[in-house]
N, C-alpha and C. Protein backbone atom coordinates (compact mmCIF):
# COMPACT_ATOMS: atom_id res chain seq x y z
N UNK A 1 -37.08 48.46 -83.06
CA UNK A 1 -36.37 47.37 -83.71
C UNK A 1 -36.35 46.16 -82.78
N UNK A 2 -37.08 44.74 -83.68
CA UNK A 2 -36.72 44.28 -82.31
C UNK A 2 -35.65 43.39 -82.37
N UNK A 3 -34.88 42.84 -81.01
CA UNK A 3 -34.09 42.54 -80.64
C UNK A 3 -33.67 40.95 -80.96
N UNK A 4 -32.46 40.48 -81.37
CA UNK A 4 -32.08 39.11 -82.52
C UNK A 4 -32.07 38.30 -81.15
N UNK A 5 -32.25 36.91 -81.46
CA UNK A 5 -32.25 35.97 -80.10
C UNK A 5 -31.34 35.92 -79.72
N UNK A 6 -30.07 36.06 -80.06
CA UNK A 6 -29.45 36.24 -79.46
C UNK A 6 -29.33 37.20 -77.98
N UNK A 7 -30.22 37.96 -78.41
CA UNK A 7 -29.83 39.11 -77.31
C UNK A 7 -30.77 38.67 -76.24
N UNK A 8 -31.67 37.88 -76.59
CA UNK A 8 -32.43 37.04 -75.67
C UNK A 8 -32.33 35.90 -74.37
N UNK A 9 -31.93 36.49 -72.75
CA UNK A 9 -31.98 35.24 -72.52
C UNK A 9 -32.87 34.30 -72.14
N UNK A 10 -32.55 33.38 -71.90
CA UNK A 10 -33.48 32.14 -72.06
C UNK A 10 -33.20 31.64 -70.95
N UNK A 11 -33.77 31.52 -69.96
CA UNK A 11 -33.94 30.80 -68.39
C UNK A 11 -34.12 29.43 -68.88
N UNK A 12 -33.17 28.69 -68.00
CA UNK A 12 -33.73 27.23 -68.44
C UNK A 12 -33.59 26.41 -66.82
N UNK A 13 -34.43 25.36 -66.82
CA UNK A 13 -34.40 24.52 -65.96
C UNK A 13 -33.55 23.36 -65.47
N UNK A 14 -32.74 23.68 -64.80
CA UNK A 14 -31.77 22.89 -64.24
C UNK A 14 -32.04 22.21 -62.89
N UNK A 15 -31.19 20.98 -63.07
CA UNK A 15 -31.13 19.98 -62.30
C UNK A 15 -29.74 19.91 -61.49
N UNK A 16 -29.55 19.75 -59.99
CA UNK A 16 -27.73 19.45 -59.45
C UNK A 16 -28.25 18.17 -59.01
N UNK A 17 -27.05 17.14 -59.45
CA UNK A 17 -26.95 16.11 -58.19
C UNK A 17 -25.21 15.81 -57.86
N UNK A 18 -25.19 15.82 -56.38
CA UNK A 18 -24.09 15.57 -56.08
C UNK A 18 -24.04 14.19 -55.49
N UNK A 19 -23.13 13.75 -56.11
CA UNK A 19 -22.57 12.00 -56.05
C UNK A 19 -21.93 11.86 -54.51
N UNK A 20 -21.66 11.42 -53.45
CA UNK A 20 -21.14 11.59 -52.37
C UNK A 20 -21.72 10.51 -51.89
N UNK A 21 -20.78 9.95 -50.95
CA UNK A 21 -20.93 8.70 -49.94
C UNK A 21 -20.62 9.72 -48.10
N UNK A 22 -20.21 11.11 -48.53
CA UNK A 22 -19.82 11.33 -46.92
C UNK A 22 -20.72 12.57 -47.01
N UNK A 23 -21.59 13.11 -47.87
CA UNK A 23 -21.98 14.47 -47.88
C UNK A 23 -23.07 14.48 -47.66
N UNK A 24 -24.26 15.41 -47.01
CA UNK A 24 -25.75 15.66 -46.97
C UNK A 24 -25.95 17.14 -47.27
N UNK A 25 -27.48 17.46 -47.20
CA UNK A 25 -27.27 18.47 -47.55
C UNK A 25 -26.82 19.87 -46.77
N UNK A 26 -26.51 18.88 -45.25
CA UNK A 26 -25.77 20.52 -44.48
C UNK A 26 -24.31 21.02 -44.90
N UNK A 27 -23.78 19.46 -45.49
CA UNK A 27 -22.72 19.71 -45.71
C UNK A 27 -21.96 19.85 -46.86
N UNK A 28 -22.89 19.62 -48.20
CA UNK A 28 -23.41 19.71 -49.41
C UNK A 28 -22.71 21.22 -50.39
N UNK A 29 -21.62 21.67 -50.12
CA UNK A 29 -20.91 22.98 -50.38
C UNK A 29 -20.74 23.00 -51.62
N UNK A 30 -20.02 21.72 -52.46
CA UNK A 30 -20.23 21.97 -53.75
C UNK A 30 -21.38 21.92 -54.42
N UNK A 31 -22.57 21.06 -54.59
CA UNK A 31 -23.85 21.07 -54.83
C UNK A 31 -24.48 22.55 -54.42
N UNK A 32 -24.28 23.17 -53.47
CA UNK A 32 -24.95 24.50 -52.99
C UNK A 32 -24.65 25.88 -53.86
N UNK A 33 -23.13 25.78 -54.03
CA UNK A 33 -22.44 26.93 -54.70
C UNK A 33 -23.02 26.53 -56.22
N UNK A 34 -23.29 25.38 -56.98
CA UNK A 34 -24.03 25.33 -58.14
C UNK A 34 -25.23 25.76 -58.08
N UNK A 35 -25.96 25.44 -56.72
CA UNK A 35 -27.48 26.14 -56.93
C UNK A 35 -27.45 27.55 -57.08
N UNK A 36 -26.81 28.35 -55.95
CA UNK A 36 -26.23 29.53 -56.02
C UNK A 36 -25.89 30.26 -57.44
N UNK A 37 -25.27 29.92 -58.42
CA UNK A 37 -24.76 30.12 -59.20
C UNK A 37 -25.68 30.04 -60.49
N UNK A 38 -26.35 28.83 -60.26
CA UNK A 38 -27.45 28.90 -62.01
C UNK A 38 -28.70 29.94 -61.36
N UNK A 39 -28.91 29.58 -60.55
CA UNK A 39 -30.08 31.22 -59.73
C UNK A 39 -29.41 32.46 -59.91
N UNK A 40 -28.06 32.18 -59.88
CA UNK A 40 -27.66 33.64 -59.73
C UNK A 40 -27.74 34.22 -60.92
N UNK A 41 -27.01 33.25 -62.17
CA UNK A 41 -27.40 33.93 -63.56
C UNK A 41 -28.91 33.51 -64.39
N UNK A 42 -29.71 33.29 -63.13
CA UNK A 42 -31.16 33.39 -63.85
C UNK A 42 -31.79 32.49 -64.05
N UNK A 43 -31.33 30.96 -63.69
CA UNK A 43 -31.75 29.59 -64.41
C UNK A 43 -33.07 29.63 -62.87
N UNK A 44 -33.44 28.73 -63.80
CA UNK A 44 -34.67 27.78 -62.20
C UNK A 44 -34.08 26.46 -61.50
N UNK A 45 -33.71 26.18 -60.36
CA UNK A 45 -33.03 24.64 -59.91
C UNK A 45 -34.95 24.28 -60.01
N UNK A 46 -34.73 22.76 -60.76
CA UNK A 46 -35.56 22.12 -60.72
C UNK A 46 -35.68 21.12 -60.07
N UNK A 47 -34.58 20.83 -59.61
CA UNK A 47 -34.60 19.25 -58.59
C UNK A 47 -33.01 19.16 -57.82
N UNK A 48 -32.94 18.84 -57.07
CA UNK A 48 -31.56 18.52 -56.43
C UNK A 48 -31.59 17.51 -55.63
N UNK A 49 -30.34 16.57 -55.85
CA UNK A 49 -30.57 15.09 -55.24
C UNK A 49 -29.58 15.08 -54.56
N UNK A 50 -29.08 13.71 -53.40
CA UNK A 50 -27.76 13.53 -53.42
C UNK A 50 -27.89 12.31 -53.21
N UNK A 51 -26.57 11.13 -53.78
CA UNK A 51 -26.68 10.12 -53.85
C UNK A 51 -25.58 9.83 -53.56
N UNK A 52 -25.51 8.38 -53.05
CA UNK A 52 -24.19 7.83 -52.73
C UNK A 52 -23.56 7.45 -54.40
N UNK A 53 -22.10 7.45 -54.11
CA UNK A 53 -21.51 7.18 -55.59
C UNK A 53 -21.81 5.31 -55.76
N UNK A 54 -22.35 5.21 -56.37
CA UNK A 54 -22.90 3.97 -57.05
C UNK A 54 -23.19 4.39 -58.26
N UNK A 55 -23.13 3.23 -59.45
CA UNK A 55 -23.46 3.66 -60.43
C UNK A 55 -24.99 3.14 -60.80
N UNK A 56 -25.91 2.92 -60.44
CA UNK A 56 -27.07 2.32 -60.72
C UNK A 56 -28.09 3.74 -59.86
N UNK A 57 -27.88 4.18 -58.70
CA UNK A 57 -28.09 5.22 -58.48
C UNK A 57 -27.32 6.68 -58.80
N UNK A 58 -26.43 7.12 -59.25
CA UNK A 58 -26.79 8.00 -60.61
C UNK A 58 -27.47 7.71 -61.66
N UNK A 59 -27.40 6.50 -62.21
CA UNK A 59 -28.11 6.20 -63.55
C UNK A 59 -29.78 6.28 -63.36
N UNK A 60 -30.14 5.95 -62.08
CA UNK A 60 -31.59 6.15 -61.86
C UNK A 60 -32.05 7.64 -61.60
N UNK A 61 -31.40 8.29 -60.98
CA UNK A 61 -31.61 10.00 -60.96
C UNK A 61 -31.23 10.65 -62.38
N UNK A 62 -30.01 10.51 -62.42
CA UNK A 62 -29.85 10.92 -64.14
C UNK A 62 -30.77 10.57 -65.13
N UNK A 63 -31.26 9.02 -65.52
CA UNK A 63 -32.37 9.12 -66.37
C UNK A 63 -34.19 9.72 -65.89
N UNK A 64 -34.17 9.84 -64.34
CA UNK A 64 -35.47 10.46 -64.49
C UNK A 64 -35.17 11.82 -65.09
N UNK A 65 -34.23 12.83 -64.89
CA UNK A 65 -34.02 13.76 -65.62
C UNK A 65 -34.22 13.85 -66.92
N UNK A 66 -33.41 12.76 -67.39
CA UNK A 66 -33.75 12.90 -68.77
C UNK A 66 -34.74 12.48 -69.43
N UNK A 67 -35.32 11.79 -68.96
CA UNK A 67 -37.15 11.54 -69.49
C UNK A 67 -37.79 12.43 -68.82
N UNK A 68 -37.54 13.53 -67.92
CA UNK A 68 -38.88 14.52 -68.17
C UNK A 68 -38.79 15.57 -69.30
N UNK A 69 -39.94 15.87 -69.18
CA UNK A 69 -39.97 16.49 -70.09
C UNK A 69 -39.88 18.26 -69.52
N UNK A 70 -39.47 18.90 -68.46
CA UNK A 70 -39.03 20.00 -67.98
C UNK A 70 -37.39 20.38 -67.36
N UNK A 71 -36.80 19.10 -67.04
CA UNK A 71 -35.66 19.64 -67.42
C UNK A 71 -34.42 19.60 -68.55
N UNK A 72 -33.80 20.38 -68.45
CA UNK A 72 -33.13 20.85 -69.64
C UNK A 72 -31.16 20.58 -69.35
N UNK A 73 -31.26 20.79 -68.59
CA UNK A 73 -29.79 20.37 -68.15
C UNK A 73 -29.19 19.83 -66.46
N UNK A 74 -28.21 19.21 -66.27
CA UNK A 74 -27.84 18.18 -65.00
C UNK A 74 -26.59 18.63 -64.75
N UNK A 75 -26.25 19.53 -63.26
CA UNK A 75 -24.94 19.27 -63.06
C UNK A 75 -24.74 18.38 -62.08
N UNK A 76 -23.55 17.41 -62.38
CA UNK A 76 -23.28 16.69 -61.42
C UNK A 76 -22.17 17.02 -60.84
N UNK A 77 -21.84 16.68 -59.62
CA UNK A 77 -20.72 17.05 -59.02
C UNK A 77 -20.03 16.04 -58.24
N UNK A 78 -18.47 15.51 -58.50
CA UNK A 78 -18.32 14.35 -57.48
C UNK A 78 -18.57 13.02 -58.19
N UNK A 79 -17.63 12.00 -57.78
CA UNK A 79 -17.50 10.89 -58.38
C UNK A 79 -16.30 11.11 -60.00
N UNK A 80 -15.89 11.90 -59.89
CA UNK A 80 -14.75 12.13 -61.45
C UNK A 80 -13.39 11.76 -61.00
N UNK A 81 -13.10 11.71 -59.96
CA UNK A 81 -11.30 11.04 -59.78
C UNK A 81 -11.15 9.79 -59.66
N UNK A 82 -10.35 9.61 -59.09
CA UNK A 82 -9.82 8.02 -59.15
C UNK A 82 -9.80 7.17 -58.44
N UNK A 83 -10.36 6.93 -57.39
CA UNK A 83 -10.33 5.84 -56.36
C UNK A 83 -11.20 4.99 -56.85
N UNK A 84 -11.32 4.36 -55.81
CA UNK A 84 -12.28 3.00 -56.06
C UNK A 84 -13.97 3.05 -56.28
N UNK A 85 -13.95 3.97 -55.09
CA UNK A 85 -15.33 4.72 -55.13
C UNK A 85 -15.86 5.64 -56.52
N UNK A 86 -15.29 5.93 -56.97
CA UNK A 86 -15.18 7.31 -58.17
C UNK A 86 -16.19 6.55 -59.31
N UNK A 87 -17.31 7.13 -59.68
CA UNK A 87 -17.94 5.92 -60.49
C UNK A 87 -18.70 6.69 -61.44
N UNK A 88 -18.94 8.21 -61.44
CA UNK A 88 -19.84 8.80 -62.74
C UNK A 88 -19.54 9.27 -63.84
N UNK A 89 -18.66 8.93 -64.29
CA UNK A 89 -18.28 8.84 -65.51
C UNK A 89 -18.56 7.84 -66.18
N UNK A 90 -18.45 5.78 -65.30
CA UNK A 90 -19.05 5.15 -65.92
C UNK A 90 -20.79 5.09 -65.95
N UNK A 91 -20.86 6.01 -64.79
CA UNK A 91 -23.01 5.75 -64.32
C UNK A 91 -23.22 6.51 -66.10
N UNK A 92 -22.32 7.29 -65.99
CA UNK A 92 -23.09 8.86 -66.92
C UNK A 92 -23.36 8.37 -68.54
N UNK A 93 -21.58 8.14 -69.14
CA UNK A 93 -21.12 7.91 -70.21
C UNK A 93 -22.37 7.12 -71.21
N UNK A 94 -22.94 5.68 -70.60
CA UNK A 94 -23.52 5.05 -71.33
C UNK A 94 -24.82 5.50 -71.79
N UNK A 95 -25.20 6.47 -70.83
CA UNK A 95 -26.52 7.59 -71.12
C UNK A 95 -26.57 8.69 -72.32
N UNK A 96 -25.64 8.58 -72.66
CA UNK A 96 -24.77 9.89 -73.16
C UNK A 96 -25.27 9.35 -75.07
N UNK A 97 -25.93 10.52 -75.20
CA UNK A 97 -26.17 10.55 -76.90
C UNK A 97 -25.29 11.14 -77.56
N UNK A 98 -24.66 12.03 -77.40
CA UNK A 98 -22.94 12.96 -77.79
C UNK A 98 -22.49 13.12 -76.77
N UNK A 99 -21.59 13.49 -76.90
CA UNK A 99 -20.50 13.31 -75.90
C UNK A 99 -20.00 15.01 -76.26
N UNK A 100 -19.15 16.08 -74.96
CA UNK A 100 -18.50 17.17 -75.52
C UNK A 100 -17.41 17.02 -74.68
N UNK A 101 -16.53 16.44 -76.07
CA UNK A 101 -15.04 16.26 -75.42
C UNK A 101 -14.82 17.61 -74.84
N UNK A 102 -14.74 19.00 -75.96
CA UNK A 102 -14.31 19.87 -75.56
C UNK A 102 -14.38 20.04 -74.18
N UNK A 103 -15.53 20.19 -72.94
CA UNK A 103 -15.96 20.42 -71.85
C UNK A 103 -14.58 19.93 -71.09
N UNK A 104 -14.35 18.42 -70.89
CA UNK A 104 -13.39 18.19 -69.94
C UNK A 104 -11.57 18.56 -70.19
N UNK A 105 -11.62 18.70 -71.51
CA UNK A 105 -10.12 19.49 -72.29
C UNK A 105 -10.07 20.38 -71.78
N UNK A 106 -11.17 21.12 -71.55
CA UNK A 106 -11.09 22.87 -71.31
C UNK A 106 -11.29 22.88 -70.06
N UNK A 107 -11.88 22.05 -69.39
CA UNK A 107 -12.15 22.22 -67.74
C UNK A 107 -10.57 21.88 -67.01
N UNK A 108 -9.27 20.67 -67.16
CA UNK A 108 -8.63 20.50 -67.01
C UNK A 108 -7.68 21.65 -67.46
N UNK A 109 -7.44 22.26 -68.73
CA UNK A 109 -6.56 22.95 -69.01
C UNK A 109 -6.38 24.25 -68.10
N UNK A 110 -8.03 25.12 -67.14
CA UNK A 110 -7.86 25.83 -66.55
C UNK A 110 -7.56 25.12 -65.54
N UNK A 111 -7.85 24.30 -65.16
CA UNK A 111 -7.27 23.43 -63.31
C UNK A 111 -6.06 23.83 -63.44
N UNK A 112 -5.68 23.41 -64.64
CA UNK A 112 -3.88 23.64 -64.34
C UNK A 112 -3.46 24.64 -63.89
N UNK A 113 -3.89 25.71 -64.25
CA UNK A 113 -3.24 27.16 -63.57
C UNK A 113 -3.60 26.78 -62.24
N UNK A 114 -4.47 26.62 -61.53
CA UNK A 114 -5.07 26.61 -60.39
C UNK A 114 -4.18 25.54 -59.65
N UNK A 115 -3.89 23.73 -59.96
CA UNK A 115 -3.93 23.12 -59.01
C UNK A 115 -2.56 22.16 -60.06
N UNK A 116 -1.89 22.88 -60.79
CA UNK A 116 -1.37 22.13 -61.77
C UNK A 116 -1.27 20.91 -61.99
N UNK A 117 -0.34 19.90 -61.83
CA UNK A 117 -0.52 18.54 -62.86
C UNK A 117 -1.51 17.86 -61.84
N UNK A 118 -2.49 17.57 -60.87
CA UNK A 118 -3.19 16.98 -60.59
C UNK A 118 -4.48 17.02 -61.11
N UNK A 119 -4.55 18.01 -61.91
CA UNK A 119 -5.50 18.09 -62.63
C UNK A 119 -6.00 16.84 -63.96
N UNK A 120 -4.68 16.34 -63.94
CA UNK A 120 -4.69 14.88 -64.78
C UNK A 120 -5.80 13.92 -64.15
N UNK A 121 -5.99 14.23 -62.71
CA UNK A 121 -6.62 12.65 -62.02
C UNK A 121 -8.33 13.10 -61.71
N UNK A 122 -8.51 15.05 -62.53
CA UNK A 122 -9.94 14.43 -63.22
C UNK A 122 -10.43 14.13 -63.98
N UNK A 123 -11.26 13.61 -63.81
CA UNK A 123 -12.33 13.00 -65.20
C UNK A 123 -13.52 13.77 -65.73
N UNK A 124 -13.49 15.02 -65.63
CA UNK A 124 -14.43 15.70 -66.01
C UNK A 124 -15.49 15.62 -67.19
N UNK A 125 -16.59 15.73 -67.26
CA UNK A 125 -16.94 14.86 -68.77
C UNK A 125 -18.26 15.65 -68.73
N UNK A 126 -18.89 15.63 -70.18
CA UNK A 126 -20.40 16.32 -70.38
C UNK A 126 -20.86 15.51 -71.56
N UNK A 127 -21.79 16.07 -71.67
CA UNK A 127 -22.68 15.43 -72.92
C UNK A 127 -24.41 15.64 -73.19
N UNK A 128 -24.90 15.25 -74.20
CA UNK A 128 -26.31 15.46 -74.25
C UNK A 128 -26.97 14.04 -74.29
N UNK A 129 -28.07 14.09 -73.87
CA UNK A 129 -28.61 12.81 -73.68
C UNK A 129 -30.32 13.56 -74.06
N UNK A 130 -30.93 12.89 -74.61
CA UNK A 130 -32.48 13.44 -74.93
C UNK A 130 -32.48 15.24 -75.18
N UNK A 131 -31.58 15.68 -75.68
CA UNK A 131 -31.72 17.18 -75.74
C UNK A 131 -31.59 17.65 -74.14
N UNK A 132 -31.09 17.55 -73.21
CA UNK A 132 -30.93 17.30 -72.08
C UNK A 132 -29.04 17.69 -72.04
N UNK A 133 -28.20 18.64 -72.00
CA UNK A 133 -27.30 18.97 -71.64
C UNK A 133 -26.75 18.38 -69.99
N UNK A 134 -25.60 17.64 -69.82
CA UNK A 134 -25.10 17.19 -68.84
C UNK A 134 -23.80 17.55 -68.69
N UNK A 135 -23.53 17.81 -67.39
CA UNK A 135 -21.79 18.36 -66.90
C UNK A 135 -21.51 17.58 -65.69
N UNK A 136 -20.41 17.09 -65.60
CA UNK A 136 -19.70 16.04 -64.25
C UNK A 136 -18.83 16.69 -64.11
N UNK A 137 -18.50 17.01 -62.76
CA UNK A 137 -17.49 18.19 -62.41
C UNK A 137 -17.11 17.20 -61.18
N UNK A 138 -15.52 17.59 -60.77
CA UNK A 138 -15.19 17.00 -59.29
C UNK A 138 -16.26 17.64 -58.09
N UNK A 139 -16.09 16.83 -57.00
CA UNK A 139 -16.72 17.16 -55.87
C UNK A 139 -16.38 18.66 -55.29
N UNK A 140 -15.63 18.97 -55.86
CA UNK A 140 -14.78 20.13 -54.70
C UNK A 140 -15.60 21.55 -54.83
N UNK A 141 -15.34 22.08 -53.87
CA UNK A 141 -16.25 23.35 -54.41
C UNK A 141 -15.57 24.40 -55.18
N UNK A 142 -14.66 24.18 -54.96
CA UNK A 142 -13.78 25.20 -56.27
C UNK A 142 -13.34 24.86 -57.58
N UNK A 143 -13.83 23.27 -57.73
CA UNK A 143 -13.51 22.65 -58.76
C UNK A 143 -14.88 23.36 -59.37
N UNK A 144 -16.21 23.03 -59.06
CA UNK A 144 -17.22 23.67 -59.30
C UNK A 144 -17.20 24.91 -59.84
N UNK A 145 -16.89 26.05 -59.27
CA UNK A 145 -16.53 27.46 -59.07
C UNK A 145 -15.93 27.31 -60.53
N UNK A 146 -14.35 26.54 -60.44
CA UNK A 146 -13.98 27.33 -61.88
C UNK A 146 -15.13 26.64 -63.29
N UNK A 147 -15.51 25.41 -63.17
CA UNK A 147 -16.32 24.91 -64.37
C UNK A 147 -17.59 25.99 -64.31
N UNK A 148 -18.33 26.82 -63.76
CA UNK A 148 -19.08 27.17 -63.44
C UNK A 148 -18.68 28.52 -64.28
N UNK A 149 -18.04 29.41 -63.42
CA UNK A 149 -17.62 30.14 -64.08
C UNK A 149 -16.79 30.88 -64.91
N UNK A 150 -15.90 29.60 -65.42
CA UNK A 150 -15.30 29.72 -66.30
C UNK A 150 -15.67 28.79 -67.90
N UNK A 151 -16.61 27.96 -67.20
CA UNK A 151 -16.71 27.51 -68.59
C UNK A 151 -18.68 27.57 -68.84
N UNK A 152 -18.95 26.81 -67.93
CA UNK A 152 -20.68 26.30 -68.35
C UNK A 152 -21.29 27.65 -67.99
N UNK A 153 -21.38 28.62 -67.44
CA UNK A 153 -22.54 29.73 -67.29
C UNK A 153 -22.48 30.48 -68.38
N UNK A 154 -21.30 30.47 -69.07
CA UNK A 154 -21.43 31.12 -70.39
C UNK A 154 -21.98 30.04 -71.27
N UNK A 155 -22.10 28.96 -71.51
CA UNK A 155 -22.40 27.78 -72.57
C UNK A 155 -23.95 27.59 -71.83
N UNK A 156 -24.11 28.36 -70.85
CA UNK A 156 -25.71 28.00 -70.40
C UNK A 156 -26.49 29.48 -70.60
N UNK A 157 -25.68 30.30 -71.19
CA UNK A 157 -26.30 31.69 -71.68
C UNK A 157 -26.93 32.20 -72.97
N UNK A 158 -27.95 31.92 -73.28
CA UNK A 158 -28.26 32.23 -74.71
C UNK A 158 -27.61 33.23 -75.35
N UNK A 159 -27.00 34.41 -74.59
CA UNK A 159 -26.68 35.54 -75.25
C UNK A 159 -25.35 35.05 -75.54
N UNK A 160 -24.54 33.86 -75.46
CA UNK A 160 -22.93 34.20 -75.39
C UNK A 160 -22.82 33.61 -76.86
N UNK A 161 -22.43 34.56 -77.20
CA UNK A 161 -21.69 33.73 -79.07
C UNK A 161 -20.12 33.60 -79.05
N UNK A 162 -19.64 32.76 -80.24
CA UNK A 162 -20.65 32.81 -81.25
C UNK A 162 -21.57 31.10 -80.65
N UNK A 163 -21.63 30.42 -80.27
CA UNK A 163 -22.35 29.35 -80.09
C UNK A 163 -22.66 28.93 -78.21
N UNK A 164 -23.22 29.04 -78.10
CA UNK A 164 -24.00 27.91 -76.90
C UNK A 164 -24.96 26.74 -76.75
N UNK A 165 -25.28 26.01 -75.70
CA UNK A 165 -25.81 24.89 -75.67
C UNK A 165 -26.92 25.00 -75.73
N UNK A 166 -27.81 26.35 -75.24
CA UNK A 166 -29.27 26.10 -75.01
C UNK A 166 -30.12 26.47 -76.33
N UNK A 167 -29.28 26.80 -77.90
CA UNK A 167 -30.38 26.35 -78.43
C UNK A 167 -30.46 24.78 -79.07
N UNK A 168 -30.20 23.72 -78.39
CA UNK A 168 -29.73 22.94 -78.76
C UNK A 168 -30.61 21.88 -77.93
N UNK A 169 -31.24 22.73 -76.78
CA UNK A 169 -31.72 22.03 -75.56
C UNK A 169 -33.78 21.64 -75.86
N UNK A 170 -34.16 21.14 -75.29
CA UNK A 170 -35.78 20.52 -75.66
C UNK A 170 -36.49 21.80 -74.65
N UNK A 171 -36.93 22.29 -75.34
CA UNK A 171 -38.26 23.48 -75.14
C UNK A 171 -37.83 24.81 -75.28
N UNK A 172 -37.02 24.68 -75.99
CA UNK A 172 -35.75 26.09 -76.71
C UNK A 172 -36.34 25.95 -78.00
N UNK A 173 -36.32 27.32 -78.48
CA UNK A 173 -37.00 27.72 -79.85
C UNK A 173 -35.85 28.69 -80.73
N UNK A 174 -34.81 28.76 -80.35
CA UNK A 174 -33.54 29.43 -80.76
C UNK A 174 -32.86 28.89 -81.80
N UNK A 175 -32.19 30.07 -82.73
CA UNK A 175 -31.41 29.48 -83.91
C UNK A 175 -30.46 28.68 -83.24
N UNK A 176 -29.20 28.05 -84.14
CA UNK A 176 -27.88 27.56 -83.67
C UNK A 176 -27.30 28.78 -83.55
N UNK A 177 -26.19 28.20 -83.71
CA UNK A 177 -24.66 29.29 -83.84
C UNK A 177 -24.59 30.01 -84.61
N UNK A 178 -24.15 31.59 -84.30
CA UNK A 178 -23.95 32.60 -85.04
C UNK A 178 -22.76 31.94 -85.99
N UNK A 179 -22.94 33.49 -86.77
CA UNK A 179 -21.22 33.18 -87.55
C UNK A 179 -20.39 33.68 -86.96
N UNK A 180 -19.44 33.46 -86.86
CA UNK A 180 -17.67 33.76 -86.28
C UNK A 180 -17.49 35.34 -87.06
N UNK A 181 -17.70 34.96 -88.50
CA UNK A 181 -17.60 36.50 -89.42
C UNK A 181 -17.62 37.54 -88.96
């Protein structure tokens, strides 16, 4: 019998860039624990950058991503709070073909257990841009950790129902969303 796509997973090609004005890559902990993590549940890192928080450089790394034609999704990390410096939410947003509110509702609502009301001062945000799935997560590495594995490794798993992102993504051949039923 063979097996429904669902039960199929689907490796996909991912991209990290971490936004940082003080970080490289020795010191690069949140960016690392994401590479760590999409390898670990099976993905390919296809590129990893790091850029100072400016918004003209995310917007130039972010759109080569999204005009190739091999990768499939972008985590970013860093640049989501509030200072002066803090800028990818505006680099990201205008790139952005949908937007998934849900992502930063649900990324904040678990902070709270974790780091309670400061969780207000992130800006966590996702979206699709060219069939191209995108996630902006704070810099921190545990901010990472919980979006990671509490929210996106399952939404980056073909097998997780009833719905995920990757059949949704460019060089995915997968139905949508199961039924709930």
């Amino acid at each position: 019998m063979a097996k429904s796509k669902t039960d199929i997973f689907v490796p996909l090609n991912l991209a990290v860039l971490t936004v940082s004005d003080s970080r490289n890559s020795a010191t690069d902990t949140s960016g690392q624990l994401l590479v760590e993590r999409l390898q670990g549940a099976g993905h390919t890192l296809s590129d990893k950058k790091i850029v100072i928080d400016d918004i003209y450089q995310i917007r130039a790394a972010l759109s080569q991503w999204i005009a190739s034609d091999d990768i499939q999704g972008v985590l970013i990390t860093g640049g989501t709070g509030f200072t002066s410096r803090d800028s990818t939410p505006e680099a990201v947003t205008p790139l952005l073909d949908k937007t998934v509110e849900g992502f930063g509702e649900l990324f904040r609502h678990i902070s709270h257990q974790q780091i309670g009301t400061s969780t207000i001062q992130s800006r966590a945000i996702a979206g699709m841009a060219n069939k191209v799935i995108i996630f902006c997560m704070p810099g921190s590495t545990n901010a990472c950790k919980t979006a990671w594995d509490d929210i996106i490794g399952q939404q980056l798993d073909s097998r997780h129902g009833p719905c995920n992102f990757v059949a949704q993504l460019k060089k995915v051949d997968l139905e949508n969303c199961q039924s709930r039923g």
